[in-house]
Protein backbone atom coordinates (compact mmCIF):
# COMPACT_ATOMS: atom_id res chain seq x y z
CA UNK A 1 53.65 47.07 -77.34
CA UNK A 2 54.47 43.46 -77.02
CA UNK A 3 56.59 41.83 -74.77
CA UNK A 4 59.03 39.09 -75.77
CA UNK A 5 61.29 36.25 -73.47
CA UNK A 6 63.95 33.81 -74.45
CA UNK A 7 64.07 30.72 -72.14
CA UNK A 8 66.57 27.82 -72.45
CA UNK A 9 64.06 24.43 -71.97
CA UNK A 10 64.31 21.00 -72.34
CA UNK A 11 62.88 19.85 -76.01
CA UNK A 12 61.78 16.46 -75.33
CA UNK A 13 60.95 14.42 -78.75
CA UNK A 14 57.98 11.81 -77.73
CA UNK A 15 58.55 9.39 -80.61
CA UNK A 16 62.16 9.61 -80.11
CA UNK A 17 62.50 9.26 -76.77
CA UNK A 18 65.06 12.22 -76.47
CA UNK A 19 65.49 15.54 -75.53
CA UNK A 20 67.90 17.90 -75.17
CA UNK A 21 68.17 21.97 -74.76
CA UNK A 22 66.47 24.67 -76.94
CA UNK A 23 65.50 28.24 -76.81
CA UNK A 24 62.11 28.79 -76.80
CA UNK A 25 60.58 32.38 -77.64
CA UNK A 26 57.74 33.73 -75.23
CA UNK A 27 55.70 36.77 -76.85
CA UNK A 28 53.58 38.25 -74.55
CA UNK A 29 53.61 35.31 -72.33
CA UNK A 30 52.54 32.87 -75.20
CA UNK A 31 55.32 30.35 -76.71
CA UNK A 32 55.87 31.18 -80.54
CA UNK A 33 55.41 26.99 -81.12
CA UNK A 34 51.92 27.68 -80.12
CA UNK A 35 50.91 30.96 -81.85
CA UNK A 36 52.40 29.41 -85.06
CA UNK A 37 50.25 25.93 -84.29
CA UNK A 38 46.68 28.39 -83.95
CA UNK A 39 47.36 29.44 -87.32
CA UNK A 40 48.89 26.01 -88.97
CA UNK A 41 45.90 24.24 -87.78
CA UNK A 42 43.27 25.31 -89.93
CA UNK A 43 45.57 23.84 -92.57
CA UNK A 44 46.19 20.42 -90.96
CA UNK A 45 43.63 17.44 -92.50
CA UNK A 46 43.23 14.92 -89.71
CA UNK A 47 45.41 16.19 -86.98
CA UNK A 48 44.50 15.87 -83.17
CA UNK A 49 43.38 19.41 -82.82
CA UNK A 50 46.20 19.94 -79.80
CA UNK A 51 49.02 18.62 -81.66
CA UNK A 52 51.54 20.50 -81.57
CA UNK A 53 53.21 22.18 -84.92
CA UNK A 54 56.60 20.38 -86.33
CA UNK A 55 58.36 23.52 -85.04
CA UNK A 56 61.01 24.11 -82.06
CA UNK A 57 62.95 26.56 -80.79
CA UNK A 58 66.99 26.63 -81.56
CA UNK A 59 68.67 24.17 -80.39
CA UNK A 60 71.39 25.56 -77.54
CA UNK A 61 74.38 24.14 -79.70
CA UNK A 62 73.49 26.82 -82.38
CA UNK A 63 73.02 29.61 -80.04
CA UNK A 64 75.10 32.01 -82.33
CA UNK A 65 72.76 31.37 -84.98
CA UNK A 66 70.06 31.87 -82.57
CA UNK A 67 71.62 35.08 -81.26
CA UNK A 68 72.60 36.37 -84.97
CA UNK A 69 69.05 35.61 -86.26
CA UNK A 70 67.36 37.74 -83.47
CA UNK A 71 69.51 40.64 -84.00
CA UNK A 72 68.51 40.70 -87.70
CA UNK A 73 71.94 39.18 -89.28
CA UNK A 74 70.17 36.00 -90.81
CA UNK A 75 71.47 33.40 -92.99
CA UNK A 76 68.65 32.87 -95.20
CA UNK A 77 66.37 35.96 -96.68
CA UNK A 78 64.49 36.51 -93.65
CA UNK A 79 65.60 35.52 -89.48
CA UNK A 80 65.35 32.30 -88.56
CA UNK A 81 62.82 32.18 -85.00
CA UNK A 82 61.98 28.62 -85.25
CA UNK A 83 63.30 25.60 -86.64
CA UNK A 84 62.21 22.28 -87.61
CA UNK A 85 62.14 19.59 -84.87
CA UNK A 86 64.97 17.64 -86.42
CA UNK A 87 66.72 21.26 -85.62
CA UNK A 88 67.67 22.64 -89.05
CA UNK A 89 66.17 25.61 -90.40
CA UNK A 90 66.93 24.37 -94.08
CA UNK A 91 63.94 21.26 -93.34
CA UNK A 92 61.35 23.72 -92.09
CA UNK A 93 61.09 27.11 -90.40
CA UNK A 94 59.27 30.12 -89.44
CA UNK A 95 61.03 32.94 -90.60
CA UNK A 96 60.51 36.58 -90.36
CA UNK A 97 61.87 39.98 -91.22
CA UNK A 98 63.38 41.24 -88.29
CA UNK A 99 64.10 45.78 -88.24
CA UNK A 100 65.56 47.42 -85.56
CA UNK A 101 64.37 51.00 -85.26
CA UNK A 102 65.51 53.96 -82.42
CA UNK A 103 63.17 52.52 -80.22
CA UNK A 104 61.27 49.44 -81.45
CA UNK A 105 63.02 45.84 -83.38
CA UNK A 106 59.87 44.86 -85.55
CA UNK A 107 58.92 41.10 -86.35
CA UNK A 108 56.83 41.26 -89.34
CA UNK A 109 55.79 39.10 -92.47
CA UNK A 110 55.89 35.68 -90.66
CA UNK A 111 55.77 32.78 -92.90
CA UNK A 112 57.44 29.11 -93.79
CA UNK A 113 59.52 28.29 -96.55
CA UNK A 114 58.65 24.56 -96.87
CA UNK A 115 54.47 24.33 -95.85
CA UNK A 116 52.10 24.97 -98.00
CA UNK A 117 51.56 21.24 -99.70
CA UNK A 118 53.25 22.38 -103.39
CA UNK A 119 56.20 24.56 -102.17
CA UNK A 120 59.05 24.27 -104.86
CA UNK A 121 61.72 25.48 -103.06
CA UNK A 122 62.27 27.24 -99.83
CA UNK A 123 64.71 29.38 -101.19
CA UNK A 124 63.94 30.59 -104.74
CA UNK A 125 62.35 33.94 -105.39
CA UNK A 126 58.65 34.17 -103.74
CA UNK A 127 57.13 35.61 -107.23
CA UNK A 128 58.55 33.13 -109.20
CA UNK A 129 57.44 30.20 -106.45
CA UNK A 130 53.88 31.49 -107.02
CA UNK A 131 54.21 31.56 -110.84
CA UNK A 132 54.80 27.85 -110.51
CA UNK A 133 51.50 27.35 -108.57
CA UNK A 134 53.25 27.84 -105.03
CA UNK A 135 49.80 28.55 -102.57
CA UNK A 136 51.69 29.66 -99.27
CA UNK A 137 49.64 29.49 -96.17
CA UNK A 138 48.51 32.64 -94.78
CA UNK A 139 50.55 33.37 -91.51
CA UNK A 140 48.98 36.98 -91.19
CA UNK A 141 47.01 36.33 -88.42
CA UNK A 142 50.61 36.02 -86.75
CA UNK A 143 52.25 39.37 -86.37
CA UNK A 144 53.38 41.91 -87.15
CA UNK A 145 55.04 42.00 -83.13
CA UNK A 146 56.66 45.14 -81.74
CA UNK A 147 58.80 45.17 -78.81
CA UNK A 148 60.10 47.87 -76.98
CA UNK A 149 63.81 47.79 -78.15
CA UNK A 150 65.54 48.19 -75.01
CA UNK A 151 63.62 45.15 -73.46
CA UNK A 152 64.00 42.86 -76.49
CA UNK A 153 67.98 43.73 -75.98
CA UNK A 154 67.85 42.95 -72.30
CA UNK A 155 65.86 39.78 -73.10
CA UNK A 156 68.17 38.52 -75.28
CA UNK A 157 71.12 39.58 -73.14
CA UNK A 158 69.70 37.46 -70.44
CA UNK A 159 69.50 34.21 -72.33
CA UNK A 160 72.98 34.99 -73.60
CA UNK A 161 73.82 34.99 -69.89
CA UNK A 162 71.94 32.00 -69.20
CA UNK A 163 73.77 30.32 -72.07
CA UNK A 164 77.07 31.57 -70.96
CA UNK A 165 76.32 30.48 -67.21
CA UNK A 166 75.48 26.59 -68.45
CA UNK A 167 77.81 26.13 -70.68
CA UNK A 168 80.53 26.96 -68.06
């Protein structure tokens, strides 16, 4: 089974010279950004091989996104786990379908909307986006991840804490 952590961290932008508060997801001791950048990065042309990806964790001012998302009540067609540095999930995300069984909440089918070189549309129909020529990247060397449910719960209930705690 795998084991997951929210953390509230400091983003800090190099180019932009600013930073400010996300929530970064740990799974199995290994930040998301990272497991997503292993599998980007046989897709990136000319790319320092440890850049990072373009990918961050929510930003603390859309923690109720953030908390929605990982209990499964997403916006878009799948959760929302990461979003694009500028912070908006509708630039660029990793999104995933998120199930809650008796005992497990499942993470599976990992993927971005936007990256793939000739994505359409993040948002129309997947089978019609790959009539038009769409060539996703493969994520499935990411996931599927299974947490115990009761400690994916008390994860999350801890950042909410956290949150609660510093925005007092």
């Amino acid at each position: 089974m795998d084991t997951i952590k929210f953390v509230i961290q400091q983003y800090k932008d190099e180019e932009g010279r600013w930073e400010f508060p996300v929530v970064n997801i740990y799974i199995n001791g290994v930040d998301l950004v990272d497991l997503v950048a292993r599998v980007e990065r046989k897709y990136w042309r000319d790319v320092d091989a440890n850049a990072r990806s373009n990918y961050i964790g929510f930003e603390v001012s859309h923690f109720k996104q953030f908390h929605d998302e990982m209990l499964g009540k997403k916006k878009f067609r799948r959760s929302v786990l990461l979003t694009c540095t500028c912070t908006y999930a509708e630039c660029n995300c990793i999104m995933a379908n998120v199930d809650f069984a008796e005992n497990t909440v499942t993470w599976s089918d990992l993927k971005s909307p936007w990256l793939s070189g000739n994505t359409p549309s993040p948002w129309i129909d997947e089978a019609e986006a790959l009539e038009m020529g769409w060539q996703p990247h493969d994520y499935t060397g990411l996931g599927p991840f299974v947490f115990d449910r009761e400690q994916y719960l008390a994860a999350l209930e801890e950042v909410t804490h956290t949150w609660h705690t510093q925005k007092s």
